[in-house]
N, C-alpha and C. Protein backbone atom coordinates (compact mmCIF):
# COMPACT_ATOMS: atom_id res chain seq x y z
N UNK A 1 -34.96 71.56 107.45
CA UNK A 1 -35.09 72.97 107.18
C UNK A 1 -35.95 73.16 105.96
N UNK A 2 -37.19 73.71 106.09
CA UNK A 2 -37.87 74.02 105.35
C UNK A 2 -37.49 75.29 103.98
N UNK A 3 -38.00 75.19 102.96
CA UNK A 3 -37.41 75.97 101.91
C UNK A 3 -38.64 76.86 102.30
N UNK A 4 -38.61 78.48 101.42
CA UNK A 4 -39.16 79.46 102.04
C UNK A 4 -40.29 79.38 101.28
N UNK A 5 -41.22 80.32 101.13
CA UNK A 5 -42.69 79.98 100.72
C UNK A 5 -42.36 79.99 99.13
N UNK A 6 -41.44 80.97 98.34
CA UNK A 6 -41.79 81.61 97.20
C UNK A 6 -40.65 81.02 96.10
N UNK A 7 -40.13 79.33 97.02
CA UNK A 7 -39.11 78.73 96.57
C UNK A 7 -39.91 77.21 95.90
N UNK A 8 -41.49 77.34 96.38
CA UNK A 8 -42.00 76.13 95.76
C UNK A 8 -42.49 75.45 94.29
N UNK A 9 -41.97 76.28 93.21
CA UNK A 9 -41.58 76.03 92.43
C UNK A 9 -40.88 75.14 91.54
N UNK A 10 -39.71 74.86 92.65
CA UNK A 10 -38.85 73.94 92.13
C UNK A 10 -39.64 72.32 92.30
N UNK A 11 -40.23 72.65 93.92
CA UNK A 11 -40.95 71.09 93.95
C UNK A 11 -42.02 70.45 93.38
N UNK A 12 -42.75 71.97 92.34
CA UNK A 12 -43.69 71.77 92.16
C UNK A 12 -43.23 70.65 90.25
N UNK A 13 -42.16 71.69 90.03
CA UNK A 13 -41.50 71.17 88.66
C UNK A 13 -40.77 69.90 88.69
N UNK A 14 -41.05 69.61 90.41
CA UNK A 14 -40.05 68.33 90.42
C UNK A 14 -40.99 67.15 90.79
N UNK A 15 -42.85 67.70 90.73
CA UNK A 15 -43.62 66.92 90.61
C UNK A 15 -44.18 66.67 89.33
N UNK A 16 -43.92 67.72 88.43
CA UNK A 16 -44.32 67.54 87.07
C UNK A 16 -43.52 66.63 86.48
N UNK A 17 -42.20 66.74 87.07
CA UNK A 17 -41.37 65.79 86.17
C UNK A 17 -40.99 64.28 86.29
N UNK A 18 -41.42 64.20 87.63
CA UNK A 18 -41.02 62.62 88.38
C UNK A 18 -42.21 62.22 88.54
N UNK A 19 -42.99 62.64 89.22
CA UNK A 19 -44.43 61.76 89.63
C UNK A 19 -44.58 60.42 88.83
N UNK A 20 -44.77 60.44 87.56
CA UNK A 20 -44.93 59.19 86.92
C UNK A 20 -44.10 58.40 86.75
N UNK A 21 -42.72 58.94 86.66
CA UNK A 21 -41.73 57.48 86.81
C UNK A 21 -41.76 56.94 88.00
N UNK A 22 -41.99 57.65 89.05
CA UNK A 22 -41.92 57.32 90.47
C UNK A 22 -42.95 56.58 90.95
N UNK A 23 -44.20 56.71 90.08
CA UNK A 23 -45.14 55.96 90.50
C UNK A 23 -45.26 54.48 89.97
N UNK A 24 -44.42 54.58 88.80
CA UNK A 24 -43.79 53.40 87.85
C UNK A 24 -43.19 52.81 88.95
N UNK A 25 -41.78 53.11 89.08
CA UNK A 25 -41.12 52.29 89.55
C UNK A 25 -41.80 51.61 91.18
N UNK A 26 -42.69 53.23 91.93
CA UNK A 26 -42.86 52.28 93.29
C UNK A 26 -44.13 51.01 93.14
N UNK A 27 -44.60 51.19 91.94
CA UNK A 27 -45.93 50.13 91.82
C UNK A 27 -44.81 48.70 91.07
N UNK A 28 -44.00 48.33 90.70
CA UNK A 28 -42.91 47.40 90.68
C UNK A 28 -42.59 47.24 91.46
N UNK A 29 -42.05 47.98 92.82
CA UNK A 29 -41.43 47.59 93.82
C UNK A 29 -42.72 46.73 94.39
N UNK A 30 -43.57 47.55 94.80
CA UNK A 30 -44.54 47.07 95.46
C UNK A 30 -45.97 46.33 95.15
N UNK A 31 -45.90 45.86 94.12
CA UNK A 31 -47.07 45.99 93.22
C UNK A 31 -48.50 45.96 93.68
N UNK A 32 -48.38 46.83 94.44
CA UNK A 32 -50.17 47.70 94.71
C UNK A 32 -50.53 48.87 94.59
N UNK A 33 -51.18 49.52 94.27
CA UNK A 33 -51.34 50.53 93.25
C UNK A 33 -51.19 51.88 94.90
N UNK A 34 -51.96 51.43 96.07
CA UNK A 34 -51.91 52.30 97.00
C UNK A 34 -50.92 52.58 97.68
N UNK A 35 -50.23 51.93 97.61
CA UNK A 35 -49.19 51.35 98.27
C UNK A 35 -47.51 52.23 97.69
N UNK A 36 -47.98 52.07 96.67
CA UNK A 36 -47.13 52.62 95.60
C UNK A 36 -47.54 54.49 95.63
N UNK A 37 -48.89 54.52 95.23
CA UNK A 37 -48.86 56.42 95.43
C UNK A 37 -48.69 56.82 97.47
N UNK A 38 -48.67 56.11 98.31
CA UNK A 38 -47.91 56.57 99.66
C UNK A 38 -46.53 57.11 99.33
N UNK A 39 -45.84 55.99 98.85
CA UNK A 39 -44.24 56.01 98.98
C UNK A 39 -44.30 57.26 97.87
N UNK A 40 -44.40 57.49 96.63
CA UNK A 40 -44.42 58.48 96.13
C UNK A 40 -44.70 59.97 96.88
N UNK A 41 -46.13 60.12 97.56
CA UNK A 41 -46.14 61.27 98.68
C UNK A 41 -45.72 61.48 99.25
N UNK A 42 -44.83 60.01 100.08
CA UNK A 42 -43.73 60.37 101.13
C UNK A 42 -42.88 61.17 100.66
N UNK A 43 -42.42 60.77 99.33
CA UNK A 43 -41.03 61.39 98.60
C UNK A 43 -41.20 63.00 98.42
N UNK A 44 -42.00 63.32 97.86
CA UNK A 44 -42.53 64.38 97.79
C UNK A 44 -43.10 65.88 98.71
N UNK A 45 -43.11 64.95 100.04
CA UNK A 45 -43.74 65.43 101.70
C UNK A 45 -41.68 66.13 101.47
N UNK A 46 -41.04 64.76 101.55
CA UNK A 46 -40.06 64.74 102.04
C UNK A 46 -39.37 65.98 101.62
N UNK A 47 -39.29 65.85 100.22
CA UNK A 47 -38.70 66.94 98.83
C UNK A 47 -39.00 68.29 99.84
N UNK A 48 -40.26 68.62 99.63
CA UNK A 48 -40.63 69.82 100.95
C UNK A 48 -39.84 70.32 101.82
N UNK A 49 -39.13 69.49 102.52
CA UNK A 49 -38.44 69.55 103.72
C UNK A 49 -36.66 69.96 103.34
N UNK A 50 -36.91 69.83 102.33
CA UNK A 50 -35.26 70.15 101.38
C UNK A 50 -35.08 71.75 101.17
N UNK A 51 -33.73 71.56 101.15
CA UNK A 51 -33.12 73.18 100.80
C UNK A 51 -32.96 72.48 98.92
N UNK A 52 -33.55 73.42 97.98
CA UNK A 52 -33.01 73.10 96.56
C UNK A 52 -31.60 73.32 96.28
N UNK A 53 -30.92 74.07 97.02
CA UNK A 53 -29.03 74.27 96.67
C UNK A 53 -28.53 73.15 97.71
N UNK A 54 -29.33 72.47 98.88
CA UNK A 54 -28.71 71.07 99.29
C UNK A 54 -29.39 70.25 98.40
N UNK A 55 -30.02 69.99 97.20
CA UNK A 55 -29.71 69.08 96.65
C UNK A 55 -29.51 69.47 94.81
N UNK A 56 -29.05 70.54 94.25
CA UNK A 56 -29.13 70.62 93.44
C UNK A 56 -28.02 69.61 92.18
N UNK A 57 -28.69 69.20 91.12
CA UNK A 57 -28.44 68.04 90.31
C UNK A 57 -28.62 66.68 90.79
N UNK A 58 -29.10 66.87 92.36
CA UNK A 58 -29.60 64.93 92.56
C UNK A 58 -31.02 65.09 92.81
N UNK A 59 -31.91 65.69 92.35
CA UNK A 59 -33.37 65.96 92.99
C UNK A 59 -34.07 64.89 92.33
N UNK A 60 -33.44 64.05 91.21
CA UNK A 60 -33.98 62.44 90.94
C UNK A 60 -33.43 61.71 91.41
N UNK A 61 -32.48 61.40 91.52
CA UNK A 61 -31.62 60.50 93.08
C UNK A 61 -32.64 60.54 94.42
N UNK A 62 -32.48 61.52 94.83
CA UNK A 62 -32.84 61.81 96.45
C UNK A 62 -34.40 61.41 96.06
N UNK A 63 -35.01 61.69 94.72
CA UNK A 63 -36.24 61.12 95.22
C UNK A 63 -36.61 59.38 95.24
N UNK A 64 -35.75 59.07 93.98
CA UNK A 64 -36.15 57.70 93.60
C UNK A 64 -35.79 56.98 95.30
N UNK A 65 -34.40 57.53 95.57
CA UNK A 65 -33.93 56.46 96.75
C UNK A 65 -34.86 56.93 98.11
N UNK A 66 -35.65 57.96 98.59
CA UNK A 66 -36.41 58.16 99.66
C UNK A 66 -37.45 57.69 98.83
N UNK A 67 -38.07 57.63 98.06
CA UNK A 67 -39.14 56.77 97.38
C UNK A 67 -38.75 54.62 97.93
N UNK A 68 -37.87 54.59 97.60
CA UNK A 68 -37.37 53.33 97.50
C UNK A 68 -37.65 52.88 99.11
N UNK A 69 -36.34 53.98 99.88
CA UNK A 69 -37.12 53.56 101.16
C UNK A 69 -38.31 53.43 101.91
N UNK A 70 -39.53 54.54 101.19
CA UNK A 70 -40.65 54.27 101.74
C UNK A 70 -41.12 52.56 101.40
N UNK A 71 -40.54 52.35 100.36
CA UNK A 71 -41.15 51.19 99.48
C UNK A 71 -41.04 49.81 100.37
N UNK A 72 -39.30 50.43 100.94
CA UNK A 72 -39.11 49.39 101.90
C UNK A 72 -40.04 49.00 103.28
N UNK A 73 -39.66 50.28 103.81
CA UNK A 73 -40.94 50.34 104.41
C UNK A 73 -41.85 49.46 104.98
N UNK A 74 -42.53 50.16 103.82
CA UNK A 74 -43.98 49.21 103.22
C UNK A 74 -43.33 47.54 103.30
N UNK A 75 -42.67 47.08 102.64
CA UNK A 75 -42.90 45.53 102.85
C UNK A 75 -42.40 45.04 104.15
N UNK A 76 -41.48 46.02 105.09
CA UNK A 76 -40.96 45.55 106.42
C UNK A 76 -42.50 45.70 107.24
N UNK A 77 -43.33 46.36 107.00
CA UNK A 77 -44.77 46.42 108.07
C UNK A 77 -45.55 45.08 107.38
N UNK A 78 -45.16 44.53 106.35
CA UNK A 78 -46.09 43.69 105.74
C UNK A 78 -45.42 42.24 106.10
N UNK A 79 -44.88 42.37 106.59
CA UNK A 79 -44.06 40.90 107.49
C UNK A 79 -43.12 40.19 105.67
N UNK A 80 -43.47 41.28 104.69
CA UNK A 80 -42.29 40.42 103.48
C UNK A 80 -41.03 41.20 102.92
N UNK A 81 -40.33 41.51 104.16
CA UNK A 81 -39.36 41.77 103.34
C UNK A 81 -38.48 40.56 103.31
N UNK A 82 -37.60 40.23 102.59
CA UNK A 82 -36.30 39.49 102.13
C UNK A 82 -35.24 40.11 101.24
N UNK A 83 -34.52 39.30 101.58
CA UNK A 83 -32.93 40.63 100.88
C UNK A 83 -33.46 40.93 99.29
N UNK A 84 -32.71 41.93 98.44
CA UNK A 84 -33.21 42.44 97.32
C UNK A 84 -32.98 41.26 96.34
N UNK A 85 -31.91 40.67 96.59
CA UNK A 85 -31.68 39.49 95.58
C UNK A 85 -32.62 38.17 95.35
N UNK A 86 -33.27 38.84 96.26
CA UNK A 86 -34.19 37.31 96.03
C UNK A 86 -35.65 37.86 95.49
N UNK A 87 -36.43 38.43 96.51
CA UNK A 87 -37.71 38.90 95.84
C UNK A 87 -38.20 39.68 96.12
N UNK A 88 -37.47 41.47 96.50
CA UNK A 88 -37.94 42.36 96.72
C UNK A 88 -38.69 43.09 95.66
N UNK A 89 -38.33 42.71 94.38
CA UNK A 89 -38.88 43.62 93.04
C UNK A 89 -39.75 42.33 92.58
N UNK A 90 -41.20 42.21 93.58
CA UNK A 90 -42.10 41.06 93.00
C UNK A 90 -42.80 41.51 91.54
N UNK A 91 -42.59 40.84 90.48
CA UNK A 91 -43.42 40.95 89.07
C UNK A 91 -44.96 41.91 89.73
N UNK A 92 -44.79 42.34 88.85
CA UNK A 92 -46.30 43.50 88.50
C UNK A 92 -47.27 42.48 88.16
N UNK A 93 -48.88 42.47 88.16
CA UNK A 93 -49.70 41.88 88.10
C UNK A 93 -50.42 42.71 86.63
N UNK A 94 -49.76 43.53 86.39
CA UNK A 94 -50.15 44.81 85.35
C UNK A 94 -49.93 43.76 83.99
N UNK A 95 -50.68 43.98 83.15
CA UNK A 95 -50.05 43.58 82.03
C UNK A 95 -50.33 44.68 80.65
N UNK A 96 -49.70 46.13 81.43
CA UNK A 96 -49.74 47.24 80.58
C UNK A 96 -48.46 46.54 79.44
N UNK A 97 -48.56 47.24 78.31
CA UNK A 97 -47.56 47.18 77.13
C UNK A 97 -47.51 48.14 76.76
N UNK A 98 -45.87 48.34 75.91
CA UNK A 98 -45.75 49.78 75.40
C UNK A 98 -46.73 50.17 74.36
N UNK A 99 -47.18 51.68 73.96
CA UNK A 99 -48.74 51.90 73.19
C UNK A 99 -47.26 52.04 72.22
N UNK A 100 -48.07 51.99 70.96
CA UNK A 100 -47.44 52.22 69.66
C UNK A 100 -47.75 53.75 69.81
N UNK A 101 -47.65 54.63 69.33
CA UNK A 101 -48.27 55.77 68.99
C UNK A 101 -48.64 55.73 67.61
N UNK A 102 -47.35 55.55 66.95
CA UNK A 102 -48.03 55.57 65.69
C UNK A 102 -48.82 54.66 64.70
N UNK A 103 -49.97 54.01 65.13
CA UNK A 103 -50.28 52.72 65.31
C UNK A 103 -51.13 53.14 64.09
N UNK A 104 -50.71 51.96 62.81
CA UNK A 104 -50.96 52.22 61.60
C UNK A 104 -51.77 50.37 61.21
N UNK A 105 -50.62 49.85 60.79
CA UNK A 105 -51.52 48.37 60.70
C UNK A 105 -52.12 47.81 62.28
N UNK A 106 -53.21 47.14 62.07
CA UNK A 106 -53.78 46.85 63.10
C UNK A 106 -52.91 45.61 63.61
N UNK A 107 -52.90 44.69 62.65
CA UNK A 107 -52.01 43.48 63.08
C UNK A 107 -50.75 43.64 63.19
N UNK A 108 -49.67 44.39 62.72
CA UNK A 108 -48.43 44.90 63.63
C UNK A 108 -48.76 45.93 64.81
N UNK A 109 -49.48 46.17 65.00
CA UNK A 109 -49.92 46.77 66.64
C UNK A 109 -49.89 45.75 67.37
N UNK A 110 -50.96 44.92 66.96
CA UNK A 110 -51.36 43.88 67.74
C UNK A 110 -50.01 42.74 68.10
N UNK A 111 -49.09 43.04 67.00
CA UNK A 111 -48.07 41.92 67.18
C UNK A 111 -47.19 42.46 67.86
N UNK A 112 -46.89 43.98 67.74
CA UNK A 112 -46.02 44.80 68.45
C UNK A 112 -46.45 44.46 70.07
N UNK A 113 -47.87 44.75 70.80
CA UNK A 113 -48.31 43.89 71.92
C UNK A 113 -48.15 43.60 72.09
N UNK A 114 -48.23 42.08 71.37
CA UNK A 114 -47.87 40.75 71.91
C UNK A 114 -46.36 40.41 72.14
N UNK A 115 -45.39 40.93 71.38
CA UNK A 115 -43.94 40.89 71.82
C UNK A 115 -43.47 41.86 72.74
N UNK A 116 -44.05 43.04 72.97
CA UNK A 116 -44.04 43.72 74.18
C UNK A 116 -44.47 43.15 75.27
N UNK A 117 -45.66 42.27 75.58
CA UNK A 117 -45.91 41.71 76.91
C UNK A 117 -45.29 40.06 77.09
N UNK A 118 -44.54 39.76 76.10
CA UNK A 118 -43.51 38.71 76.13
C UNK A 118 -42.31 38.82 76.66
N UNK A 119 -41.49 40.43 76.17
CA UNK A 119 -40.52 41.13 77.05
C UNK A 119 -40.85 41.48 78.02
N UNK A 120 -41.94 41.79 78.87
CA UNK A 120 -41.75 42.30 80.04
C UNK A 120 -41.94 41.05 80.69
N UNK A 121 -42.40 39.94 80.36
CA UNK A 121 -42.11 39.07 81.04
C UNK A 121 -40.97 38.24 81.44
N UNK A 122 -40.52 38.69 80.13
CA UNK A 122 -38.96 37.76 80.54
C UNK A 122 -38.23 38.56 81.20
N UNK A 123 -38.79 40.19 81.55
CA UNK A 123 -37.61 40.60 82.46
C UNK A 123 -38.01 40.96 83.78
N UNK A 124 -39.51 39.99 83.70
CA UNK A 124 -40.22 40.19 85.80
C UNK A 124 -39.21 38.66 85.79
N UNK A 125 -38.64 37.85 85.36
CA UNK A 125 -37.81 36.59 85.33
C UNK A 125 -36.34 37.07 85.81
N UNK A 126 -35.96 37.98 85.68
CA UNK A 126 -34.64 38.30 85.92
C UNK A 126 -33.94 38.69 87.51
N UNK A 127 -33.45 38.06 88.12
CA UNK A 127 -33.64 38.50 89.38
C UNK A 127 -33.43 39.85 89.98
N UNK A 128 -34.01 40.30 90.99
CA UNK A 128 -34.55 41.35 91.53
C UNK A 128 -33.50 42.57 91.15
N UNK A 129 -32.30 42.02 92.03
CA UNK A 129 -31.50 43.35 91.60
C UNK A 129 -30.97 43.79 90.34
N UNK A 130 -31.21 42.56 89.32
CA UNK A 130 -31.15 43.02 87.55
C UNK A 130 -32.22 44.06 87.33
N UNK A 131 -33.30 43.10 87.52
CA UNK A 131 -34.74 44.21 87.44
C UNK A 131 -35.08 45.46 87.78
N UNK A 132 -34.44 45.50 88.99
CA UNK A 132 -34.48 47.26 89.79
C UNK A 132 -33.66 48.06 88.66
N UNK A 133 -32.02 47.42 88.88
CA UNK A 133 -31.26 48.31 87.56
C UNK A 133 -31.39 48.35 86.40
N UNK A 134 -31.84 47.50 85.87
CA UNK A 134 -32.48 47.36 84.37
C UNK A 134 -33.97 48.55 84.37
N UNK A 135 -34.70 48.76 85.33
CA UNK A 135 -35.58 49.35 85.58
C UNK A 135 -35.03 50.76 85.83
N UNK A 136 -34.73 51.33 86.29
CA UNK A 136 -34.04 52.69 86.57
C UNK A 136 -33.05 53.20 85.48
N UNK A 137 -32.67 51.46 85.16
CA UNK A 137 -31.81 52.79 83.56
C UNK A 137 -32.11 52.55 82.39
N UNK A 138 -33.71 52.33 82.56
CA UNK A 138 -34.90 52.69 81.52
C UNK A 138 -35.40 53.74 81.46
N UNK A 139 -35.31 54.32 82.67
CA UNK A 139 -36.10 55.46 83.46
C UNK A 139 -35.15 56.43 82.85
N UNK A 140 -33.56 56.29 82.37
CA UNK A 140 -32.55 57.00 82.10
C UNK A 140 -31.89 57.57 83.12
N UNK A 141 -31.73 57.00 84.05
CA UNK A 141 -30.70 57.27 85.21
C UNK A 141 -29.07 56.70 84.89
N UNK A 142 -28.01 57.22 85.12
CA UNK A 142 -27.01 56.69 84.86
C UNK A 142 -26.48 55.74 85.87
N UNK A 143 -25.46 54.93 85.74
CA UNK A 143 -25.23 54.35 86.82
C UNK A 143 -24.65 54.85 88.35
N UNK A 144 -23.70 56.07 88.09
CA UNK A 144 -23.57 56.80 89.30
C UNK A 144 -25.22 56.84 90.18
N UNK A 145 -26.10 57.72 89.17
CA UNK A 145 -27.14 58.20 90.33
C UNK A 145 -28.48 56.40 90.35
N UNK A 146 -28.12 55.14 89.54
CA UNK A 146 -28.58 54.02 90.12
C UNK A 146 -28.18 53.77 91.43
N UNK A 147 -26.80 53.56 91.55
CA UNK A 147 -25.63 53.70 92.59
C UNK A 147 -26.59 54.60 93.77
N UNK A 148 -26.15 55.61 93.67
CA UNK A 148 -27.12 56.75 94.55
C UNK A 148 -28.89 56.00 95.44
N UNK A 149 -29.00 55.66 94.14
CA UNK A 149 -30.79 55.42 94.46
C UNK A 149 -30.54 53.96 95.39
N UNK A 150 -30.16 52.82 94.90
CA UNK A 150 -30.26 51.41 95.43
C UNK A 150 -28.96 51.35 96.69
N UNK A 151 -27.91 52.05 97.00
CA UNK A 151 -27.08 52.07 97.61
C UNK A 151 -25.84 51.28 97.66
N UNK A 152 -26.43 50.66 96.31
CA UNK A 152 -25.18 50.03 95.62
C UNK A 152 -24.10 50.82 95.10
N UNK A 153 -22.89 49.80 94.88
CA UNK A 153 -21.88 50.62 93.91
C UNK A 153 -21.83 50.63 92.60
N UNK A 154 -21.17 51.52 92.32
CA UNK A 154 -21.49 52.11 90.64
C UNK A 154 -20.64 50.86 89.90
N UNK A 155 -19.86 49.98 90.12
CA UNK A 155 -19.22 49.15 89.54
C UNK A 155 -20.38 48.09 89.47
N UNK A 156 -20.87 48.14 90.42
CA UNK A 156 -21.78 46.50 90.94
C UNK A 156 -23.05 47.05 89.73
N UNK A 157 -23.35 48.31 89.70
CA UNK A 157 -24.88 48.49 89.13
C UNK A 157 -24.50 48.51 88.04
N UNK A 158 -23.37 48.56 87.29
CA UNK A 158 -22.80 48.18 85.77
C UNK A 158 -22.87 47.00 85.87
N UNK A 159 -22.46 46.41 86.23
CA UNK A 159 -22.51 44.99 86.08
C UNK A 159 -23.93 44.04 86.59
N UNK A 160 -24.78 45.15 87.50
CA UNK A 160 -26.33 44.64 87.12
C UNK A 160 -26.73 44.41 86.25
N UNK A 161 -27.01 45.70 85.00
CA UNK A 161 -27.67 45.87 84.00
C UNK A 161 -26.77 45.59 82.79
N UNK A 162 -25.75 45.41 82.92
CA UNK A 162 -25.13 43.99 81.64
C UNK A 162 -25.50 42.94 81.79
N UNK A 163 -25.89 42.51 83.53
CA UNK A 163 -26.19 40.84 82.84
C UNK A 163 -27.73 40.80 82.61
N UNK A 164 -28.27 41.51 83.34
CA UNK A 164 -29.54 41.89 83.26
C UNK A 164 -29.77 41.89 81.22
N UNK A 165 -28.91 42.24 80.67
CA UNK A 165 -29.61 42.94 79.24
C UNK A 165 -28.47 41.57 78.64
N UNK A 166 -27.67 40.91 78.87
CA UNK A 166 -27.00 39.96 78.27
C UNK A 166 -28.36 38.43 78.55
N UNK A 167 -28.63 38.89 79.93
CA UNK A 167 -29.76 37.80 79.81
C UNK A 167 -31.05 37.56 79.20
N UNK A 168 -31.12 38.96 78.88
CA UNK A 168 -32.61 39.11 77.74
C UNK A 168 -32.14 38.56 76.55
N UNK A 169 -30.85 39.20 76.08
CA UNK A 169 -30.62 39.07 74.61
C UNK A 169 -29.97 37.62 74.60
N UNK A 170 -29.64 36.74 75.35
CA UNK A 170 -29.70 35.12 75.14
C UNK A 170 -30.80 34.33 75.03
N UNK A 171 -31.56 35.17 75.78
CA UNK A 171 -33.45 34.24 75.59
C UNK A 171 -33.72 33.75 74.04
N UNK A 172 -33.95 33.05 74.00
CA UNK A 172 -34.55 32.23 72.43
C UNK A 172 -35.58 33.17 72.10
N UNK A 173 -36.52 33.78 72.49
CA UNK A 173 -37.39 34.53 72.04
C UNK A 173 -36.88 35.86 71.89
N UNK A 174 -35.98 36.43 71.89
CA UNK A 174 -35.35 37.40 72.22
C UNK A 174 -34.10 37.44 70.88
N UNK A 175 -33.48 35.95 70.95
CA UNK A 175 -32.62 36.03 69.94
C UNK A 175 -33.54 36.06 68.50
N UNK A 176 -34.57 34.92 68.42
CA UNK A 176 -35.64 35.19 67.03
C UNK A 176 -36.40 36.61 66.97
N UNK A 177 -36.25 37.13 67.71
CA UNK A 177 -36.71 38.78 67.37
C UNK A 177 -35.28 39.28 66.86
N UNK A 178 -34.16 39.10 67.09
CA UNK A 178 -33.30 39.68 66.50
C UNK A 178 -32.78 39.55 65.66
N UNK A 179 -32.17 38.36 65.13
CA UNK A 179 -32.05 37.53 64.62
C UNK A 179 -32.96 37.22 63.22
N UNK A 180 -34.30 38.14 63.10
CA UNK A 180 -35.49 37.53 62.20
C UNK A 180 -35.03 38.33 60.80
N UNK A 181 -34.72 37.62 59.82
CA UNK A 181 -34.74 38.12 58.73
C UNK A 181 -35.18 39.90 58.22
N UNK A 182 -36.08 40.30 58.82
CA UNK A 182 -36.65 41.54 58.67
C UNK A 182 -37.36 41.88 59.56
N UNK A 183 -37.18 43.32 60.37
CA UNK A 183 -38.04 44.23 60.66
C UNK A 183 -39.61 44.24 60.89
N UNK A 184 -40.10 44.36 61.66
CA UNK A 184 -41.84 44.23 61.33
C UNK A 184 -42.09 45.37 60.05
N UNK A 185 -41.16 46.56 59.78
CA UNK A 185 -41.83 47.50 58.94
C UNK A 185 -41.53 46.62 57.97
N UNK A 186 -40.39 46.22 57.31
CA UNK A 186 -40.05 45.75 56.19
C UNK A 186 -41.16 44.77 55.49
N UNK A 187 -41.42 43.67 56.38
CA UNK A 187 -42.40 42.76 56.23
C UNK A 187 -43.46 43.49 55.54
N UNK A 188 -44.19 44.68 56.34
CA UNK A 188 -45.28 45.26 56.00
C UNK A 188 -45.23 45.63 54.42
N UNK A 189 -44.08 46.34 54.25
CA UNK A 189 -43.07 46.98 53.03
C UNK A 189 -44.06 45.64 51.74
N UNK A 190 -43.22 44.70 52.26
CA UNK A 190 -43.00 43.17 50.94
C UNK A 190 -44.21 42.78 50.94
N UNK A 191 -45.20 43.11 52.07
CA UNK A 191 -46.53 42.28 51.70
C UNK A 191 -47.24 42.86 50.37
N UNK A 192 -47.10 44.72 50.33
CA UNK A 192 -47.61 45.51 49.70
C UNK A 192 -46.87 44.97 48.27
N UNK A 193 -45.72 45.15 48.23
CA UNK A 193 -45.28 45.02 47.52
C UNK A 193 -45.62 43.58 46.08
N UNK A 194 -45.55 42.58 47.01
CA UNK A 194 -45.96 41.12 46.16
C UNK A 194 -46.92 41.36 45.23
């Protein structure tokens, strides 16, 4: 059942607001860039086709998880799907890193980088269904609407993204970032300082 002409508003605010996580997460699922904006349009075609009071407060649920299924989809026509636990969330080929914004010393940028594309590697390492939930409740989804999106249960997707984040924070590289005497600001602080 189509929503009426002068109701498109909501989908339009619900493209302003998701498009980019959605295109995040389906280029992880899938890691091809085309591949990834389909399943997004699907979601979006789909959204269309919605009454907004049948889905009001899950309109990021209903998209991530009809996003997800296009995603599926996509790897069942590509002769690779395999269950999620093994290697449905294949590592990204991306080696984007978080931007500093406020990017002041050049060499703590640069180091900020380099330990940013060290973490995302250790968590394309984590197996799939850590990664999906560790991934979605980055995105700030709670675990009910993870639950919702992957079709898992809300007990199981808690207990994704604990071991998921217990397994980062055991990594040796992970514990010496925490673990390090000082802060990257501080450092900066004492160099001036000496």
């Amino acid at each position: 059942m189509a929503p009426s002409g002068d109701s498109h508003g909501w989908v339009l605010e619900a493209v302003d607001l998701y498009e980019l996580p959605l295109r995040r997460y389906a280029r992880r699922l899938l890691g091809d860039f085309d591949l990834a904006a389909d399943a997004v349009q699907h979601a979006f075609v789909k959204l269309c086709e919605q009454s907004q009071a049948g889905l009001e407060g899950r309109v990021a649920p209903w998209l991530f998880r009809v996003c997800r299924n296009k995603a599926l989809d996509h790897l069942r026509r590509a002769g690779r799907e395999q269950a999620i636990d093994d290697e449905l969330l294949r590592p990204s080929s991306s080696t984007a890193t978080p931007v500093d914004r406020g990017a002041g010393d050049p060499a703590t940028t640069a180091e900020r980088a380099e330990i940013g594309r060290r973490v995302l590697a250790l968590v394309r390492e984590l197996p799939a269904a850590q990664r999906e939930a560790l991934d979605l409740w980055c995105e700030g989804f709670a675990s009910r609407e993870i639950a919702e999106i992957t079709g898992r249960s809300e007990g199981h997707v808690r207990v994704l993204v604990h071991r998921g984040l217990a397994g980062l924070r055991s990594h040796p590289l992970v514990q010496s970032l925490l673990t390090a005497d000082q802060p990257l600001h501080s450092r900066d602080e004492e160099r001036h300082v000496s």
